[in-house]
N, C-alpha and C. Protein backbone atom coordinates (compact mmCIF):
# COMPACT_ATOMS: atom_id res chain seq x y z
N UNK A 1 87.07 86.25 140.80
CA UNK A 1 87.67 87.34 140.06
C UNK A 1 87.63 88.59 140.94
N UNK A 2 89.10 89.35 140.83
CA UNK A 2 88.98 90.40 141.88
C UNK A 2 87.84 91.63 141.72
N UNK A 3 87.65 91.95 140.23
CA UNK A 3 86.57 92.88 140.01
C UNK A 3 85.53 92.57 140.25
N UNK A 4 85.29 91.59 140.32
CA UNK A 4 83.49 90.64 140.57
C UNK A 4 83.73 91.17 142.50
N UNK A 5 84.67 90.73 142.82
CA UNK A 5 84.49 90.27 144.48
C UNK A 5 84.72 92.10 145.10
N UNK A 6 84.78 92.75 143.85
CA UNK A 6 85.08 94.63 144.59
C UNK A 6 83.36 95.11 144.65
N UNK A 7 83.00 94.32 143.44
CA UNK A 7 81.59 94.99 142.86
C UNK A 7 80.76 94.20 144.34
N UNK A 8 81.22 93.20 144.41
CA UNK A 8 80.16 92.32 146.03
C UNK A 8 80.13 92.84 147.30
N UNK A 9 81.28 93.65 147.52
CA UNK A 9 81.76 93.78 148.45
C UNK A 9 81.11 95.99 148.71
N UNK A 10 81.32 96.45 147.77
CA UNK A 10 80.49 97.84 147.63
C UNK A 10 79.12 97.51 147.56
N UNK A 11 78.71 97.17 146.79
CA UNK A 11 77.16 96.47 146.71
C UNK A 11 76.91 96.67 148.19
N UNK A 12 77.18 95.38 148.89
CA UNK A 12 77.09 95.22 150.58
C UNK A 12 76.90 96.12 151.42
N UNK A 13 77.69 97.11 151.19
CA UNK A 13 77.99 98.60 151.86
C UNK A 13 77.48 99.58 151.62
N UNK A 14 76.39 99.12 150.41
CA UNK A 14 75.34 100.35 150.18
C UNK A 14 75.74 101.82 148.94
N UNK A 15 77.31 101.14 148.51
CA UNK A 15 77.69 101.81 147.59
C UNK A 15 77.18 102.06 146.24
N UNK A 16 77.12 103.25 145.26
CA UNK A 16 75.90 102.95 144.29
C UNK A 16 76.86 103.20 142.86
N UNK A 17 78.05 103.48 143.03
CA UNK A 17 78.89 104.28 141.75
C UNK A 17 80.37 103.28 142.34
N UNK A 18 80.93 103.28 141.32
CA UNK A 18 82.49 102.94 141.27
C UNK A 18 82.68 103.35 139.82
N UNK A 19 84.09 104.17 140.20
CA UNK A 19 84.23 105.19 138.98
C UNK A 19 85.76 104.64 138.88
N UNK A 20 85.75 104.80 137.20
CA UNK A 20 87.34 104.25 136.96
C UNK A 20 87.33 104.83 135.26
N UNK A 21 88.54 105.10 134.95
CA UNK A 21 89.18 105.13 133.46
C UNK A 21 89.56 104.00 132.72
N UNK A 22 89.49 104.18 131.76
CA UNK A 22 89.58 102.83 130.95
C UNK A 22 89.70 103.35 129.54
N UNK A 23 90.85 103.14 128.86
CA UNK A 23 91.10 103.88 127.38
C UNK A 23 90.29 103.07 126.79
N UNK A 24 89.49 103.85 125.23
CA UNK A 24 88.51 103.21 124.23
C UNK A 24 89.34 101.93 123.36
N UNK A 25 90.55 101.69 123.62
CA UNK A 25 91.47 100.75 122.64
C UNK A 25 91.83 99.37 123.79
N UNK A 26 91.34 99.56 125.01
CA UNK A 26 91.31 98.51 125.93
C UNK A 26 90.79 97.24 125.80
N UNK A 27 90.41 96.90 124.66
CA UNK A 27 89.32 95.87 124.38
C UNK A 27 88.90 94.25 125.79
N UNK A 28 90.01 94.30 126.23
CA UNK A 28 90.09 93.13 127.10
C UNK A 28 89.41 93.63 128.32
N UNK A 29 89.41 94.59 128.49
CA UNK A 29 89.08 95.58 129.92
C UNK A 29 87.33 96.10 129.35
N UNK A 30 87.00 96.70 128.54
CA UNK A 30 85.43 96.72 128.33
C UNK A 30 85.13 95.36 127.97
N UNK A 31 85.66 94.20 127.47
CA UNK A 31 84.84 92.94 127.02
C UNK A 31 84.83 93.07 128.85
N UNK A 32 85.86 92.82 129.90
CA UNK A 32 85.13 92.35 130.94
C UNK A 32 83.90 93.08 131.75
N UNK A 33 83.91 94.67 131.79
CA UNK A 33 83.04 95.34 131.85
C UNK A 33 81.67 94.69 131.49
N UNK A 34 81.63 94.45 130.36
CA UNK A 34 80.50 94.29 129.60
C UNK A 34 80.15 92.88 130.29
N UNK A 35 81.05 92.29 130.19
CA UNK A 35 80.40 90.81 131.24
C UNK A 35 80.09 91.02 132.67
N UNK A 36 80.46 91.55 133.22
CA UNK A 36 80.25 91.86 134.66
C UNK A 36 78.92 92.87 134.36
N UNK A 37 78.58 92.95 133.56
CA UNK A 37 77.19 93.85 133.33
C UNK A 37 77.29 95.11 133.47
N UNK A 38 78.50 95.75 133.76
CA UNK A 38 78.44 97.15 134.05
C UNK A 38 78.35 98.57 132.89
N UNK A 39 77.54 99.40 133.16
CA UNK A 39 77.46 100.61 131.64
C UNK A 39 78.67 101.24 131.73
N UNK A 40 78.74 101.30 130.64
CA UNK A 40 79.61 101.90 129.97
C UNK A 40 79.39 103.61 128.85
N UNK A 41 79.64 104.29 130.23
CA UNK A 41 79.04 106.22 129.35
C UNK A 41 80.31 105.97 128.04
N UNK A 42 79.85 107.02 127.23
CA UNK A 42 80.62 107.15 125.83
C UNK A 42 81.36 108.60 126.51
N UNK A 43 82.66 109.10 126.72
CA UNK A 43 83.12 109.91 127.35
C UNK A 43 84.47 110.61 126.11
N UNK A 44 85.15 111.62 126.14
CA UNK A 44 85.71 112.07 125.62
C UNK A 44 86.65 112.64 125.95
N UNK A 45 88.01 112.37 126.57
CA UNK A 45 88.64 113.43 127.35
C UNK A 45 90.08 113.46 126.24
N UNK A 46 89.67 114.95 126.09
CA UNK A 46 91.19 115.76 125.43
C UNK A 46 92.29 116.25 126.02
N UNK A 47 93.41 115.46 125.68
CA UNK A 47 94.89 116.11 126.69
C UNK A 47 95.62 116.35 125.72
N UNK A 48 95.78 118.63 125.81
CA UNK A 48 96.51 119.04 124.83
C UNK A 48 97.75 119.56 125.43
């Protein structure tokens, strides 16, 4: 899986953060999050 083999590959390199957006209605995209073990902050961003 390409997200598994990004997370192996930073890991390696001593990387400690990978930062990305992800809307709260994504459900398919945090279920994989959540399997790949990664946290998930509770965030809030308003676009008026």
């Amino acid at each position: 899986m390409l997200m598994a083999e990004m997370i192996r590959y930073c890991k390696q390199r001593g990387i400690k953060e990978m930062v990305g957006t992800v809307l709260n209605d994504n459900e398919p995209m945090l279920k994989l999050a959540r399997h790949l073990g990664l946290r998930l902050p509770v965030t809030l961003r308003l676009t008026l």
